[in-house]
PDB file of N, CA and C in Angstrom:
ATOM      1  N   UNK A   1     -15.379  -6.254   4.322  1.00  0.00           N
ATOM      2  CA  UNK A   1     -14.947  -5.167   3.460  1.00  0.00           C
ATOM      3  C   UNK A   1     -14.643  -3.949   4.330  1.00  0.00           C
ATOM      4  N   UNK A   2     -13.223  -3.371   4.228  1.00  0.00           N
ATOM      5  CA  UNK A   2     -13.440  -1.962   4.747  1.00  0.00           C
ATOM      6  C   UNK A   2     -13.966  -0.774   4.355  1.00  0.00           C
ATOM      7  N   UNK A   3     -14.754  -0.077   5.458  1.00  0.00           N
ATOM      8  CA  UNK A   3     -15.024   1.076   5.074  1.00  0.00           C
ATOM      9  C   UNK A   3     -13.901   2.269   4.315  1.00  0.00           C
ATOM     10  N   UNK A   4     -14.087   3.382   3.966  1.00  0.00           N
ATOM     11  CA  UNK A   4     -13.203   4.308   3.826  1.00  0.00           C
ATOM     12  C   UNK A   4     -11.630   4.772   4.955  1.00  0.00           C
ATOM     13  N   UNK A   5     -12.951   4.837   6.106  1.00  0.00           N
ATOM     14  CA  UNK A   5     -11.227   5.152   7.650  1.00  0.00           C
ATOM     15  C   UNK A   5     -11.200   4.297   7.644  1.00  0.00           C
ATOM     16  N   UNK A   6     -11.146   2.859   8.102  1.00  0.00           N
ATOM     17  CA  UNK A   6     -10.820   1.692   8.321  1.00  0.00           C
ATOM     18  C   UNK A   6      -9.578   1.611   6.718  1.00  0.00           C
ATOM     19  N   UNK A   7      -9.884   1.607   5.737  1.00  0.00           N
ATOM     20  CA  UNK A   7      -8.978   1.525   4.898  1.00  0.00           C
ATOM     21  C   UNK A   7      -8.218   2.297   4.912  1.00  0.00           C
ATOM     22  N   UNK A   8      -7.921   3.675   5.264  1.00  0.00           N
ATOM     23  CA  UNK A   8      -6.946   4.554   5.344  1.00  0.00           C
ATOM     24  C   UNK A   8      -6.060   3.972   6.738  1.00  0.00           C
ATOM     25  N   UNK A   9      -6.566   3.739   7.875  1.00  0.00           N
ATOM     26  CA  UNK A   9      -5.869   3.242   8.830  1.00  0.00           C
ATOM     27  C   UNK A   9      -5.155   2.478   8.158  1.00  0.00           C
ATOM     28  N   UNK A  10      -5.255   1.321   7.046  1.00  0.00           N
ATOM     29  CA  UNK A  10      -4.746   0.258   7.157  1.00  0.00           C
ATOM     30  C   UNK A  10      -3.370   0.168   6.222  1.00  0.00           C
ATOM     31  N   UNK A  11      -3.769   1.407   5.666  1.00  0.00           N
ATOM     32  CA  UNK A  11      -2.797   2.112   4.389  1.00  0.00           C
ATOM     33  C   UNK A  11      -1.715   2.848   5.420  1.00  0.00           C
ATOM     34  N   UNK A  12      -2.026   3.660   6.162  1.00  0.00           N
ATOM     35  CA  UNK A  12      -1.082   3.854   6.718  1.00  0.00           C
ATOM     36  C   UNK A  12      -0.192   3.424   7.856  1.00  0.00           C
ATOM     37  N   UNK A  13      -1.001   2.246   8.454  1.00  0.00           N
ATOM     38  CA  UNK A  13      -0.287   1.620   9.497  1.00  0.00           C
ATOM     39  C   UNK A  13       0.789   0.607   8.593  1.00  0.00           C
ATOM     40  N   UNK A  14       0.437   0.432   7.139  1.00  0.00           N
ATOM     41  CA  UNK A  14       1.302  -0.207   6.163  1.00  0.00           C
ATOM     42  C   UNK A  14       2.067   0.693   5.864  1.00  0.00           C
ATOM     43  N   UNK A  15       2.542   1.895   5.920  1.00  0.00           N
ATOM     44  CA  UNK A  15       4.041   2.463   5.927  1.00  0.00           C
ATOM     45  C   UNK A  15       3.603   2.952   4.458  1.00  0.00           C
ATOM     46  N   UNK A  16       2.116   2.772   3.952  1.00  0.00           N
ATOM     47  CA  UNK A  16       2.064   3.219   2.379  1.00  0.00           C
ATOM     48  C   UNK A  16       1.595   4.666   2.097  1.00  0.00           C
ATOM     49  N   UNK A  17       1.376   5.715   3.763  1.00  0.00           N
ATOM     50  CA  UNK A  17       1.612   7.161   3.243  1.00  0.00           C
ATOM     51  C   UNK A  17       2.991   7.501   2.586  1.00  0.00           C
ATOM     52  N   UNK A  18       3.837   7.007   2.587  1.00  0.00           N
ATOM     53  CA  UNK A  18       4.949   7.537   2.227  1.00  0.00           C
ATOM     54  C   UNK A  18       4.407   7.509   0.622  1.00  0.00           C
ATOM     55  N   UNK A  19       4.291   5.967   0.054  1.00  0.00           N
ATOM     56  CA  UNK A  19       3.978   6.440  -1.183  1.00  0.00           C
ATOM     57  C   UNK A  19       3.216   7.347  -1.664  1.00  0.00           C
ATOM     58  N   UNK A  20       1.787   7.277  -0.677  1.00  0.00           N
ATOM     59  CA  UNK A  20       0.707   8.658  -1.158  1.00  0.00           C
ATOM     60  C   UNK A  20       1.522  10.006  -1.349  1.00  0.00           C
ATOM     61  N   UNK A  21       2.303  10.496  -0.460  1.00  0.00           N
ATOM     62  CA  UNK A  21       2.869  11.389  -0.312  1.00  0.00           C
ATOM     63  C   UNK A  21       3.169  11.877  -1.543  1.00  0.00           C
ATOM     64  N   UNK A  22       4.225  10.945  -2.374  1.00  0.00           N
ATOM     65  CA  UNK A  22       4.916  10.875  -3.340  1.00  0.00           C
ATOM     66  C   UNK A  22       4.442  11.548  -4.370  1.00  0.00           C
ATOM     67  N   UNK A  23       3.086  10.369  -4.559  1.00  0.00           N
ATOM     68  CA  UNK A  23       1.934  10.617  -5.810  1.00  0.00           C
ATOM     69  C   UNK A  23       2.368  11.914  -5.354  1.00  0.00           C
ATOM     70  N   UNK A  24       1.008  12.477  -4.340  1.00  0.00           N
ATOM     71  CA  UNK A  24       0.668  13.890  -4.201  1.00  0.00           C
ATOM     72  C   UNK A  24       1.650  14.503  -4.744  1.00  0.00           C
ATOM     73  N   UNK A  25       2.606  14.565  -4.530  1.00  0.00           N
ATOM     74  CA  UNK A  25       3.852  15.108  -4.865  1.00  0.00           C
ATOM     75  C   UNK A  25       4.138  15.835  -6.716  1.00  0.00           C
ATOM     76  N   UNK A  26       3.191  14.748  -7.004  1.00  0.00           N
ATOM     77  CA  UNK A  26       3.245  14.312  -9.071  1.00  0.00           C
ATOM     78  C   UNK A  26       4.710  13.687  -9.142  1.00  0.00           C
ATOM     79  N   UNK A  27       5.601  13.079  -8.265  1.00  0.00           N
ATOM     80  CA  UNK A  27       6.477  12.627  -8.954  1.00  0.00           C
ATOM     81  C   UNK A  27       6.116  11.433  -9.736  1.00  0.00           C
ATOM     82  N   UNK A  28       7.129  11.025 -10.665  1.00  0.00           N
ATOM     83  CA  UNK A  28       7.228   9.761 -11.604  1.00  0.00           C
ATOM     84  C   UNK A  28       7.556   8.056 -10.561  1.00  0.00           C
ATOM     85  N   UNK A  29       6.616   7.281 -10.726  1.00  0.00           N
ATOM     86  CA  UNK A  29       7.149   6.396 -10.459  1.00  0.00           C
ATOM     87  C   UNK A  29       8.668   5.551 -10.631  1.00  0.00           C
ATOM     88  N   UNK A  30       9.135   6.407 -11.413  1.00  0.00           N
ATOM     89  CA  UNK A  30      11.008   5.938 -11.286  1.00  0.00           C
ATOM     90  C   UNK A  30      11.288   7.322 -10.461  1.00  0.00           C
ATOM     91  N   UNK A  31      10.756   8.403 -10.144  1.00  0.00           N
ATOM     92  CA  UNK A  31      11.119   9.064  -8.829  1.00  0.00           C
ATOM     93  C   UNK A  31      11.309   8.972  -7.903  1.00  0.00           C
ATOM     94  N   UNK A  32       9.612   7.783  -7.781  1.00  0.00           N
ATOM     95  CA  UNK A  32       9.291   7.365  -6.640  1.00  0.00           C
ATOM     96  C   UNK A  32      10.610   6.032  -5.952  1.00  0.00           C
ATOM     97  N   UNK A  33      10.747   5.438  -6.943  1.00  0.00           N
ATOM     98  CA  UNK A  33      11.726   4.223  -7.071  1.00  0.00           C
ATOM     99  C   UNK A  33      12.959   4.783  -6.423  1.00  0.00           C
ATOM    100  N   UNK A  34      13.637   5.737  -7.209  1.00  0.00           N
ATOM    101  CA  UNK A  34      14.984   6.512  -6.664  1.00  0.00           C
ATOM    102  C   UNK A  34      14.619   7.020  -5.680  1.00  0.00           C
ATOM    103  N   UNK A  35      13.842   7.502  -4.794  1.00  0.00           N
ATOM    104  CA  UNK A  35      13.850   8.020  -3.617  1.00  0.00           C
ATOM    105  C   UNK A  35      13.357   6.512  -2.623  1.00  0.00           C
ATOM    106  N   UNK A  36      12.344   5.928  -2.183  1.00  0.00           N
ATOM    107  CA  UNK A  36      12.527   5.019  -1.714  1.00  0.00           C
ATOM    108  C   UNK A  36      13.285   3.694  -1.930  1.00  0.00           C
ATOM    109  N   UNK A  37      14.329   3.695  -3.107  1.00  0.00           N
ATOM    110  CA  UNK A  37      16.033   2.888  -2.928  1.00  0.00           C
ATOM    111  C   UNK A  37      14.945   1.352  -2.673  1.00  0.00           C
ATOM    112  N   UNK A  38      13.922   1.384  -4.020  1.00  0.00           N
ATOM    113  CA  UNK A  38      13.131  -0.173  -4.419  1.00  0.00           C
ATOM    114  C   UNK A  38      13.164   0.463  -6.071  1.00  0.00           C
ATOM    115  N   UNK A  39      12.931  -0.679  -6.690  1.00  0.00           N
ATOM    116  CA  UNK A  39      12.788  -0.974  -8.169  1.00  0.00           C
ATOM    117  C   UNK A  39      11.302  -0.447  -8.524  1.00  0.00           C
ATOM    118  N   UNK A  40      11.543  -0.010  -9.637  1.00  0.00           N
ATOM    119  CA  UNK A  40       9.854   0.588 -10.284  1.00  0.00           C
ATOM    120  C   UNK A  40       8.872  -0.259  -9.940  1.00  0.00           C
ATOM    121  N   UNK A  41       9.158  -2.026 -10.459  1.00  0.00           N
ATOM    122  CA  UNK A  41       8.614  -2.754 -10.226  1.00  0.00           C
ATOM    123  C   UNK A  41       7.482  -2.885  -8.906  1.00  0.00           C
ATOM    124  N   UNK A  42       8.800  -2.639  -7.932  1.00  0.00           N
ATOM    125  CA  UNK A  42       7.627  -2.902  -6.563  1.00  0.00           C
ATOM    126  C   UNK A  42       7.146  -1.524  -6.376  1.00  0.00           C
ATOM    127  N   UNK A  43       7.271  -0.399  -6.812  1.00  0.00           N
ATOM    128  CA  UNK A  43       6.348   1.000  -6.418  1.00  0.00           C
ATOM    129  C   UNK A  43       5.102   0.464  -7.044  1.00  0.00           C
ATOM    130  N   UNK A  44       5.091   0.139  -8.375  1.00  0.00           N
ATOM    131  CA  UNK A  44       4.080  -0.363  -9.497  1.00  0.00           C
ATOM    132  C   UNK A  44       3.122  -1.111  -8.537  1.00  0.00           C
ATOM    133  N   UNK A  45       3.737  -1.952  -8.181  1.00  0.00           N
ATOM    134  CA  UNK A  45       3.064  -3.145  -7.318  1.00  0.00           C
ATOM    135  C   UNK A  45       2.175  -2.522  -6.275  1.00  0.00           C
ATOM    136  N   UNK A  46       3.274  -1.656  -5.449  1.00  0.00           N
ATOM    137  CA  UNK A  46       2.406  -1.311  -4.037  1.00  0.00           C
ATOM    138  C   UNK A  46       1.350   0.008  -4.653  1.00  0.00           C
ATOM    139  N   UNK A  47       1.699   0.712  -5.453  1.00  0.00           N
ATOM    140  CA  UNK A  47       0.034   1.788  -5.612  1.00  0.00           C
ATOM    141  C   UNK A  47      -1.046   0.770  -6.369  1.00  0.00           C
ATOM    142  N   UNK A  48      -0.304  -0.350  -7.153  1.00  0.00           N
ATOM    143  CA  UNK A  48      -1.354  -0.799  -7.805  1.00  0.00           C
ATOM    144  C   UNK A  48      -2.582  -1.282  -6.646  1.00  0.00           C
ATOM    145  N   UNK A  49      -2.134  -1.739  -5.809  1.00  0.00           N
ATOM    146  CA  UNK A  49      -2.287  -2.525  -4.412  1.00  0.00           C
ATOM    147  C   UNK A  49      -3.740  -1.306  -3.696  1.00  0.00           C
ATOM    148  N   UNK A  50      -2.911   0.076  -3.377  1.00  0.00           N
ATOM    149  CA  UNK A  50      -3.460   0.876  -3.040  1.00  0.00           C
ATOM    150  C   UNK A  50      -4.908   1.310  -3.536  1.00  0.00           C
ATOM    151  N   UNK A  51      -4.852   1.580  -5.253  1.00  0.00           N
ATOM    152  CA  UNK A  51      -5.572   1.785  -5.633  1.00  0.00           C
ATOM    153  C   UNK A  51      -6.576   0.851  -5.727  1.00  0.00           C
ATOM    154  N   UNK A  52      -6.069  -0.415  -5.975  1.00  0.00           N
ATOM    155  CA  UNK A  52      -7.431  -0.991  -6.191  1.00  0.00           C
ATOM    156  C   UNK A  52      -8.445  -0.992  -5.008  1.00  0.00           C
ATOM    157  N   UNK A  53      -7.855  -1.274  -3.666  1.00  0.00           N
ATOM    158  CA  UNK A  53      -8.150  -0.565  -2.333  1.00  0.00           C
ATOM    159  C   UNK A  53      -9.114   0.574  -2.053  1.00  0.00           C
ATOM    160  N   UNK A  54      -8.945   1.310  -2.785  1.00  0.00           N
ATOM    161  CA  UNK A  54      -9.517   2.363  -2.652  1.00  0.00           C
ATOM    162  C   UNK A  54     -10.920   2.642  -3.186  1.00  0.00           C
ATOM    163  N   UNK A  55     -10.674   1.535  -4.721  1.00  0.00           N
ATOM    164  CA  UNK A  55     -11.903   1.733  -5.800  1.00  0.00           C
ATOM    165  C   UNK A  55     -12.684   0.773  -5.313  1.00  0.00           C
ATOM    166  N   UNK A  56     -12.655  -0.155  -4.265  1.00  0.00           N
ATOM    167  CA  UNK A  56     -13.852  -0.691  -3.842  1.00  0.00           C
ATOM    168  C   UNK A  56     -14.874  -0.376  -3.232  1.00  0.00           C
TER     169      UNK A  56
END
């Protein structure tokens, strides 16, 4: 199981600050979609991914 840094490393060596960013941001996940030029679908996918990540 990762710790907290160990999981943030792993989030961001996965290219998935960009999405954090986003959140932070409050944009809408079809924001998020139109700016990284992917379908709602896979934003959905990758925070779902994140979060559950996080809540362990």
């Amino acid at each position: 199981m990762d710790d907290g840094p160990q999981l943030l490393r792993r989030l961001i060596s996965a290219d998935i600050r960009g999405y954090l960013l986003k959140v932070a941001e409050a944009l809408s996940i079809s924001q998020i979609a139109i700016r990284s030029a992917i379908t709602q679908a896979t934003v959905e996918c990758h925070l779902s991914t994140v979060l559950a990540g996080l809540c362990r």
